[in-house]
N, C-alpha and C. Protein backbone atom coordinates (compact mmCIF):
# COMPACT_ATOMS: atom_id res chain seq x y z
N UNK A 1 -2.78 -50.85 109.05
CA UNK A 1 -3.43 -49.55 108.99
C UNK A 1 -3.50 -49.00 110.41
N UNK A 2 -2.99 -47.83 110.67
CA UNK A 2 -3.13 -47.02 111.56
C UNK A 2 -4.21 -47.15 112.48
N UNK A 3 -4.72 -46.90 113.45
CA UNK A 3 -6.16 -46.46 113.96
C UNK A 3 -6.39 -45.14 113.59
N UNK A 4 -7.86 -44.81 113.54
CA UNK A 4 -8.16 -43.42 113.02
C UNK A 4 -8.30 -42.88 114.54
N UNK A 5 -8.05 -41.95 115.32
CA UNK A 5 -8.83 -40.70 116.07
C UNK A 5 -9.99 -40.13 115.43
N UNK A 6 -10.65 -39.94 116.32
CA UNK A 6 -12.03 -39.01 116.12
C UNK A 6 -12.34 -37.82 117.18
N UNK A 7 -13.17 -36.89 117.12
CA UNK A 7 -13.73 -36.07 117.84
C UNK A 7 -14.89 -36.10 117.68
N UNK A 8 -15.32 -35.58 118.90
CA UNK A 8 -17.16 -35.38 119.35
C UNK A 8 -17.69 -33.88 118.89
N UNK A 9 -18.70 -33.94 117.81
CA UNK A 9 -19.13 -32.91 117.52
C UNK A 9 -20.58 -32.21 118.10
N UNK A 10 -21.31 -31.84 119.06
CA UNK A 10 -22.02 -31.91 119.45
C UNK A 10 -22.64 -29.93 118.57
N UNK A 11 -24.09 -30.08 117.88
CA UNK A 11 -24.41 -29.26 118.02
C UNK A 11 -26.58 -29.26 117.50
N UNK A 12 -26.58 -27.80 117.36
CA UNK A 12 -28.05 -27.88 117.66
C UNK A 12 -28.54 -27.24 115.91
N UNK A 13 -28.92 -27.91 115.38
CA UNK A 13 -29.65 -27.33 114.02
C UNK A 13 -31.14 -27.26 114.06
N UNK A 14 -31.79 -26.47 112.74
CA UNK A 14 -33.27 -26.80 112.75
C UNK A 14 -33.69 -28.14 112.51
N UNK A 15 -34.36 -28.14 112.99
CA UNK A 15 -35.16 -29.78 112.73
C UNK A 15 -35.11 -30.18 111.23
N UNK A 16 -35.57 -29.02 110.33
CA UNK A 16 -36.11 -29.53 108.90
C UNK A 16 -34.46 -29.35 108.39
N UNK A 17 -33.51 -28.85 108.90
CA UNK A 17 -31.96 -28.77 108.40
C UNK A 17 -31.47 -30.30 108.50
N UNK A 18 -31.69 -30.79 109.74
CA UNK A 18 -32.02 -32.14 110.12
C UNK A 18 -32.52 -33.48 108.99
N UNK A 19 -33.56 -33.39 108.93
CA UNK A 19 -34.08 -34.28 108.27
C UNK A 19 -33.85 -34.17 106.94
N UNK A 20 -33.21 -32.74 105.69
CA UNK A 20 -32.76 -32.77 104.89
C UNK A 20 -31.04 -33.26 104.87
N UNK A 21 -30.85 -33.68 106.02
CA UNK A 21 -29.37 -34.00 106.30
C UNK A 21 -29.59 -35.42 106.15
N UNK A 22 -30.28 -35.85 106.60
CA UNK A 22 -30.78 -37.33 106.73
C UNK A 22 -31.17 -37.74 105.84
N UNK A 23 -32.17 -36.75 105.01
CA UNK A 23 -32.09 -37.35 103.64
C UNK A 23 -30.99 -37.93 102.33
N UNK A 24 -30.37 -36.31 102.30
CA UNK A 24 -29.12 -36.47 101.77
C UNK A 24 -28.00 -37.92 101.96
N UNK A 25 -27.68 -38.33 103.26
CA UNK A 25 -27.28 -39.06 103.70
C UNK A 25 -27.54 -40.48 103.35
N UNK A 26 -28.92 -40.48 102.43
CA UNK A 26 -29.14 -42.17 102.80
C UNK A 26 -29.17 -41.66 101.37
N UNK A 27 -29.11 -40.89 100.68
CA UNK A 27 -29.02 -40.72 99.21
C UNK A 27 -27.83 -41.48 99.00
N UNK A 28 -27.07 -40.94 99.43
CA UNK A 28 -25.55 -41.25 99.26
C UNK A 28 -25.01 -42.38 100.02
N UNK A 29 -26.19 -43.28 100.47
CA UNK A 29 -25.72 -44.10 101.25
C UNK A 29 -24.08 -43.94 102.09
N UNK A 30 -24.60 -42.93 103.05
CA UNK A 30 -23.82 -41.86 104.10
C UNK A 30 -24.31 -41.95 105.31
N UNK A 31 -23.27 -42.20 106.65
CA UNK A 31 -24.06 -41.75 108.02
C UNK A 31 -24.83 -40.20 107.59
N UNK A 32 -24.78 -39.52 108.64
CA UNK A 32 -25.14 -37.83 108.99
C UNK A 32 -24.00 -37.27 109.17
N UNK A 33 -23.29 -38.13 109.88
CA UNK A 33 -22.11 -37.65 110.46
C UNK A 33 -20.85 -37.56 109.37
N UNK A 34 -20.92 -38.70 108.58
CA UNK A 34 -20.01 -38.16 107.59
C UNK A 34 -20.04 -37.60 106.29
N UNK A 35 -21.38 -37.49 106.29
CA UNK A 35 -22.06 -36.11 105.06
C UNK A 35 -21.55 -35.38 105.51
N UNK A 36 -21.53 -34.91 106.74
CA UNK A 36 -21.04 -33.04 107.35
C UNK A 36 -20.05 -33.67 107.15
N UNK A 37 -19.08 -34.51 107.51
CA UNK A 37 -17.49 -34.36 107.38
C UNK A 37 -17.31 -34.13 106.19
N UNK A 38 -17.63 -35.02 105.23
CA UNK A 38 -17.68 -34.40 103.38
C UNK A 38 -17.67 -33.10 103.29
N UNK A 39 -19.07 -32.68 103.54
CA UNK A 39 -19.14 -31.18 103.26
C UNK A 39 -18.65 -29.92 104.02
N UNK A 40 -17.71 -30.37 105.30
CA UNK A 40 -16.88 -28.88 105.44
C UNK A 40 -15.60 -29.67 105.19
N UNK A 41 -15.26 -30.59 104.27
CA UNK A 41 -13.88 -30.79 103.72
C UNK A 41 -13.69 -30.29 102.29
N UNK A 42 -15.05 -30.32 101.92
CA UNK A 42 -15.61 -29.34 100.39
C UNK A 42 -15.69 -28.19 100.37
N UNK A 43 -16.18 -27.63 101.45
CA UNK A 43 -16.03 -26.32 101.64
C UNK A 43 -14.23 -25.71 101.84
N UNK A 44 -13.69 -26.64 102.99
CA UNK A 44 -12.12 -25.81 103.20
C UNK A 44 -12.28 -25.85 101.57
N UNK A 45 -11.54 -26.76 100.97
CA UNK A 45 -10.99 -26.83 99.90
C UNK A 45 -11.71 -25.55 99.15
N UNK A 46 -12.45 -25.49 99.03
CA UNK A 46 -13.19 -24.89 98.06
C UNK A 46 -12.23 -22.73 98.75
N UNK A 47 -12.75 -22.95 100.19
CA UNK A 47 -11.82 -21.59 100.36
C UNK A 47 -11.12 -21.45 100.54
N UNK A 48 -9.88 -22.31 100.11
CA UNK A 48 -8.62 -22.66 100.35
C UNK A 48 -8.04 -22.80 101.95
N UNK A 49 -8.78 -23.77 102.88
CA UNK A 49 -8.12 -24.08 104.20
C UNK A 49 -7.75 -25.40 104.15
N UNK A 50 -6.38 -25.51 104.20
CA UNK A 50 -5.77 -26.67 104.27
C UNK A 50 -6.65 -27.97 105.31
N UNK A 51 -6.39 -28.99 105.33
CA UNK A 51 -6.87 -29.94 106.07
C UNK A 51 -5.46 -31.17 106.01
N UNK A 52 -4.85 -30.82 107.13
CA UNK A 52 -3.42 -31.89 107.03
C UNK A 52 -3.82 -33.41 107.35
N UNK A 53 -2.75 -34.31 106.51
CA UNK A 53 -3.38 -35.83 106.74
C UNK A 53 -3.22 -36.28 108.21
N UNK A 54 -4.40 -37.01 108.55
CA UNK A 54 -4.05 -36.73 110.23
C UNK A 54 -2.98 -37.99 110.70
N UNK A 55 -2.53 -38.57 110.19
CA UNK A 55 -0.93 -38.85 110.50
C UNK A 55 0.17 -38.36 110.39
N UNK A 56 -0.18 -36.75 110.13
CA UNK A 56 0.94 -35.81 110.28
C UNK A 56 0.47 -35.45 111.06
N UNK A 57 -0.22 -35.35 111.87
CA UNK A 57 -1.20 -34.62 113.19
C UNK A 57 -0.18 -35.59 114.37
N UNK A 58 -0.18 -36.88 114.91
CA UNK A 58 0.35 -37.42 115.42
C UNK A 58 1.98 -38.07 115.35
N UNK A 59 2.63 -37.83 116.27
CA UNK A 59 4.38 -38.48 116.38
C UNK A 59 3.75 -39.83 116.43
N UNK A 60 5.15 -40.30 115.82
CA UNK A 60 5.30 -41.98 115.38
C UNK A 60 5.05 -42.42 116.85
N UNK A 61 4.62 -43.43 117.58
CA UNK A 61 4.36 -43.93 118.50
C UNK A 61 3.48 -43.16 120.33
N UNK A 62 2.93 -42.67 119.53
CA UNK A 62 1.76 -42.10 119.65
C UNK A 62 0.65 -42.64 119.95
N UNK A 63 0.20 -43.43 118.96
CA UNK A 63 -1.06 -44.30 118.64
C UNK A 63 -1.03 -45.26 119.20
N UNK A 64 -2.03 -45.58 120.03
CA UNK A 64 -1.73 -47.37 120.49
C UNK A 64 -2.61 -48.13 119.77
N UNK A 65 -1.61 -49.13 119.48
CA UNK A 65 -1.52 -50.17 118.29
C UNK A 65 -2.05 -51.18 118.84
């Protein structure tokens, strides 16, 4: 299996946006971090924005293995 890449998402919400994120999250036994990834991959889809598999994102030897 490949290695995955990641990016740093840094931003500022309300507190109580927050802690309903956190809730959600352990609902679903989910970080925070990948509830939001879920839910703006639900959203593209939903308004039709593609999201390419990210090993089409990278050339073959690319990745260090």
């Amino acid at each position: 299996m490949a290695p995955k890449k990641t990016s740093t998402l840094n931003l500022r919400i309300d507190p109580l946006l927050k802690e309903a994120a956190k809730v959600a999250a352990q609902r679903e036994h989910r970080s925070i971090g990948n509830l939001i990834e879920v839910l703006i991959r639900k959203h593209c889809e939903e308004v039709g924005i593609p999201i390419p598999e990210q090993q089409s994102l990278f050339k073959e030897g690319d990745i260090d293995e």
